[in-house]
Protein backbone atom coordinates (compact mmCIF):
# COMPACT_ATOMS: atom_id res chain seq x y z
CA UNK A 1 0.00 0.00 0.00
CA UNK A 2 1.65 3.27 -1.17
CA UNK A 3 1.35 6.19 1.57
CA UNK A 4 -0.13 9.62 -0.04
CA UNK A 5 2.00 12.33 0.68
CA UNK A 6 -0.31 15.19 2.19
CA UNK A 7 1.27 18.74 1.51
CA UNK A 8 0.03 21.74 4.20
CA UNK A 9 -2.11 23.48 1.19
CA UNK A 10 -4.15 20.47 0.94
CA UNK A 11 -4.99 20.53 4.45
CA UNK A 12 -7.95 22.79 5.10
CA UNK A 13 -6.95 25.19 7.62
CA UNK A 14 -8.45 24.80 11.02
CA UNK A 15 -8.64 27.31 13.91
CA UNK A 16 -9.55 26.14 17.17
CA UNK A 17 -12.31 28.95 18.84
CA UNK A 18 -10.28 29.93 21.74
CA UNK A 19 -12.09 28.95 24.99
CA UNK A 20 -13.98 30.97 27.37
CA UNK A 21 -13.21 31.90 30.74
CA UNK A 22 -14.89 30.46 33.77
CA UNK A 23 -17.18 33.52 34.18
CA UNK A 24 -18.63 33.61 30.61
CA UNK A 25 -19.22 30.28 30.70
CA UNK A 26 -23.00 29.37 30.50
CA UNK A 27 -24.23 27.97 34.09
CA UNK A 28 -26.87 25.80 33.64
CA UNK A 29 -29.30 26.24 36.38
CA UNK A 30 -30.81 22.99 38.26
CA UNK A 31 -34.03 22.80 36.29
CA UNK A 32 -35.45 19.63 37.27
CA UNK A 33 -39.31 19.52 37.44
CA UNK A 34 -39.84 16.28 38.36
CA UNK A 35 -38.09 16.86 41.35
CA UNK A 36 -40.47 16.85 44.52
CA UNK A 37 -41.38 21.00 45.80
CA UNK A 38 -40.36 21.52 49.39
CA UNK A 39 -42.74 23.62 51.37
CA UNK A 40 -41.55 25.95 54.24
CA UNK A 41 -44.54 27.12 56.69
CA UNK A 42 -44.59 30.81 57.12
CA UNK A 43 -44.40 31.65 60.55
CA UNK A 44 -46.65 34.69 61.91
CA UNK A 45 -45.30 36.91 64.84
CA UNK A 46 -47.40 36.79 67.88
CA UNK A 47 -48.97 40.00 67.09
CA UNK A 48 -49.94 38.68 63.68
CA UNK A 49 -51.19 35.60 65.13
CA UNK A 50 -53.29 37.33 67.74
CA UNK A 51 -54.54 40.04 64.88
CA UNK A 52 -55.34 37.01 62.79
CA UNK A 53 -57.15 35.04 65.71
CA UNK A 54 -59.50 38.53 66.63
CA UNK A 55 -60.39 38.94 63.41
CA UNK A 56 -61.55 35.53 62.53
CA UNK A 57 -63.58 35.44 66.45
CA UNK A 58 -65.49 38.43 65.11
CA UNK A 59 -66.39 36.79 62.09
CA UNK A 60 -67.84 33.93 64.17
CA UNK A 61 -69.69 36.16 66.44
CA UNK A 62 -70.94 38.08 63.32
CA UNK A 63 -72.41 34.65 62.26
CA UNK A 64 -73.96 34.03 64.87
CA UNK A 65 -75.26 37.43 65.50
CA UNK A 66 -77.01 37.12 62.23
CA UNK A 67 -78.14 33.56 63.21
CA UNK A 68 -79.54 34.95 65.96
CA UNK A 69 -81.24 37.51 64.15
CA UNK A 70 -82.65 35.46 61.14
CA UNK A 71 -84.10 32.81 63.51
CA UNK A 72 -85.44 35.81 65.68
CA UNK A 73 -87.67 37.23 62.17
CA UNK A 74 -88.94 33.66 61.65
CA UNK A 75 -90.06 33.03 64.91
CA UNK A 76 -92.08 36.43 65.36
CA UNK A 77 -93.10 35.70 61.77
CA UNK A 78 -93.78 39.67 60.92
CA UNK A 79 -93.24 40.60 57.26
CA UNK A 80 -89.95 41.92 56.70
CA UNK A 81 -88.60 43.79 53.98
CA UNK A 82 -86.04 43.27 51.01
CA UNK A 83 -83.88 45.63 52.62
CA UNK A 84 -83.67 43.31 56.00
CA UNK A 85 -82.92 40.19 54.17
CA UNK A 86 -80.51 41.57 51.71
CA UNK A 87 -78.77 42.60 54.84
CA UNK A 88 -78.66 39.18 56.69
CA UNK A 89 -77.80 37.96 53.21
CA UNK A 90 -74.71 41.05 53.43
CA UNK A 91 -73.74 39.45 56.26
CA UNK A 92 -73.28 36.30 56.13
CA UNK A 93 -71.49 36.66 52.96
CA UNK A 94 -68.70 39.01 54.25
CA UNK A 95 -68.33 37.79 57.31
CA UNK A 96 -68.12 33.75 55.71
CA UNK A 97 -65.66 35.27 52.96
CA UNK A 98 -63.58 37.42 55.40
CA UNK A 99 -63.52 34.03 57.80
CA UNK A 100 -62.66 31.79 54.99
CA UNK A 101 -59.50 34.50 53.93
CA UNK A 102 -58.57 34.42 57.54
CA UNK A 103 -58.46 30.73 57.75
CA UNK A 104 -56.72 30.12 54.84
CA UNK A 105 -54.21 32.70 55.46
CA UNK A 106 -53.28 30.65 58.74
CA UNK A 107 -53.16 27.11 57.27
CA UNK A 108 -51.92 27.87 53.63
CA UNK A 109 -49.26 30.55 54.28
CA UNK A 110 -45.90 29.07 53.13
CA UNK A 111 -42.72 29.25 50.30
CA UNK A 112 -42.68 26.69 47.85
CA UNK A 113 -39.10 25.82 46.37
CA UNK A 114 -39.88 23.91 42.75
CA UNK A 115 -37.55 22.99 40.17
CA UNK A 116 -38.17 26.27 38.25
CA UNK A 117 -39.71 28.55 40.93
CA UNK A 118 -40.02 29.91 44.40
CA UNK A 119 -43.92 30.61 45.08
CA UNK A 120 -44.78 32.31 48.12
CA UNK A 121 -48.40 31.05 49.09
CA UNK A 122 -50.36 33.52 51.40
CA UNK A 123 -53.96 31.91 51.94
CA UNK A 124 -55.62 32.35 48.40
CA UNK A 125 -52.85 34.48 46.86
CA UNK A 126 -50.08 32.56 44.93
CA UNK A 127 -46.73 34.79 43.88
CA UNK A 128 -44.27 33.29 42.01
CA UNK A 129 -40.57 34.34 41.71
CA UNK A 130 -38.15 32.37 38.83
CA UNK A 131 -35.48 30.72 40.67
CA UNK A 132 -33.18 31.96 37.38
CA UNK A 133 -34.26 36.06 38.88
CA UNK A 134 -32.81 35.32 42.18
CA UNK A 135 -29.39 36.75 42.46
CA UNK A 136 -28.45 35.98 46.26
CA UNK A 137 -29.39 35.31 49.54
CA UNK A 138 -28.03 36.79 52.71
CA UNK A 139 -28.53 35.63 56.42
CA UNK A 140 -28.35 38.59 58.64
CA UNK A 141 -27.00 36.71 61.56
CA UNK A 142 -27.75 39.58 64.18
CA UNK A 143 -30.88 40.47 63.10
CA UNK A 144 -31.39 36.29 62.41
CA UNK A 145 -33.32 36.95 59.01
CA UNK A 146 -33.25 35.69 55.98
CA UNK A 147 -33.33 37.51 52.56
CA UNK A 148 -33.05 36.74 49.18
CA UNK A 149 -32.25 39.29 46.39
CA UNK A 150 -33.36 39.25 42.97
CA UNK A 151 -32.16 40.59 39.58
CA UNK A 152 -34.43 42.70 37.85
CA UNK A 153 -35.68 46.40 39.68
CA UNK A 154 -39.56 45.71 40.06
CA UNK A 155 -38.84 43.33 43.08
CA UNK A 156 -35.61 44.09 44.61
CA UNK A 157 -35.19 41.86 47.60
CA UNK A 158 -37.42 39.46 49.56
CA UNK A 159 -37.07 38.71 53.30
CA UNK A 160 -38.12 34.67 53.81
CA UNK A 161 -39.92 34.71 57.00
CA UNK A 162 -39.84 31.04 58.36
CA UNK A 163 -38.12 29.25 61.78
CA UNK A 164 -34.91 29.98 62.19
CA UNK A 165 -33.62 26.56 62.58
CA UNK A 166 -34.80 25.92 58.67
CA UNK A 167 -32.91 28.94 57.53
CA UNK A 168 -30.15 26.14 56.40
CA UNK A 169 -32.04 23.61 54.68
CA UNK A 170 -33.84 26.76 52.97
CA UNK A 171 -30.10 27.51 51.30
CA UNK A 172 -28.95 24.39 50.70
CA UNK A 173 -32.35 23.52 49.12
CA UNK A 174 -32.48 26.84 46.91
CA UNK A 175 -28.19 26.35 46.16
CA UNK A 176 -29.05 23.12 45.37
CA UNK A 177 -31.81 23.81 42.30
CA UNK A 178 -29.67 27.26 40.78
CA UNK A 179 -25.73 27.22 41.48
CA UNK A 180 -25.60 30.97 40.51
CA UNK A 181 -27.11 32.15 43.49
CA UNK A 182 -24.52 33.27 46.11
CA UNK A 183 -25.06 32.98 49.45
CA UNK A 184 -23.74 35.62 51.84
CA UNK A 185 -24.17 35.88 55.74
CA UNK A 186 -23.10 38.89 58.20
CA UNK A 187 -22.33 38.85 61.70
CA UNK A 188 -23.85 40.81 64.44
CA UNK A 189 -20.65 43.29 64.52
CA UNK A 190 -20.84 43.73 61.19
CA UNK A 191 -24.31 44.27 61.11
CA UNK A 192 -23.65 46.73 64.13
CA UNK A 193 -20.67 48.41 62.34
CA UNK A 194 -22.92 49.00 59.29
CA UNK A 195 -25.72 50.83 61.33
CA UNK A 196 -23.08 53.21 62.87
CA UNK A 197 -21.46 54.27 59.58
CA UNK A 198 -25.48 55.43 58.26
């Protein structure tokens, strides 16, 4: 077998791209749905709690107030007007709605962490935040909260209101599904020695 000389012009020419630094590299987010969501319980302060708790013993007594009434207009059996029943009707609707807002608000209030999301849940009202907008997320050790920034203007920053004892598995868990977030943490001297310098 007779070996073919190959001369350099017959060669096409080949450039290799030269290869991009670490930083321009494209990070591929963790974007995978079928992964289970984890769900963080919002926790209420006291004050909220006790707010939450008046509010939805009012609605109750309003309830029964109207009961009270409606059975009261059957019993005497006098003729009552549109007006009155329209306003029992009133009545029962907002205070049922305004109870049913209140309850949900205290069982269904919580952060979802998806594979493509982070959905804050606040009794009926569902926001969602793409993982791929959150920039960071800081742990104010002094002040023990938790915030998480974001990218774009419209929604700068986000403080995650949960136990303080999950404020670990929160990061890991939100690390875990985008590695560009950084995660940042101050102390409470630092924290102190910012305050001072404003």
């Amino acid at each position: 077998m007779k070996r073919k000389k190959v001369y350099p012009s017959d060669a096409p020419e080949v450039i290799a791209p030269e290869l991009a630094g670490k930083s321009e590299l494209p990070v591929r987010a963790a974007d995978d749905s079928s992964r289970p969501v984890t769900r963080y319980k919002f926790r209420f302060s006291a004050l909220t709690r006790a707010v939450l708790f008046a509010g939805l013993a009012l609605c109750v007594a309003a309830i029964a107030l109207t009961t009270w009434q409606l059975f009261d207009l059957l019993r005497t059996g006098t003729n009552t007007s549109v007006l009155e029943w329209l306003k029992l009707g009133l009545m029962y609707l907002v205070s049922g709605a305004l109870g049913a807002l209140i309850v949900a608000v205290l069982l269904r209030s919580e952060y979802q962490l998806g594979g493509r999301n982070l959905t804050l849940v606040f009794g009926f009202i569902r926001t969602r935040y793409p993982l791929a907008a959150i920039r960071s997320v800081h742990l104010f050790k002094g002040a023990k909260k938790l915030v998480v920034y974001f990218e774009d203007e419209k929604n700068k920053y986000m403080a995650i209101v949960i136990r303080e004892s999950l404020y670990e598995t929160f990061v890991k868990d939100l690390l875990s599904r985008n590695e560009r977030i950084v995660f940042t943490f101050s102390t409470a001297e630092e924290e102190n020695e910012l305050k001072k310098k404003k």
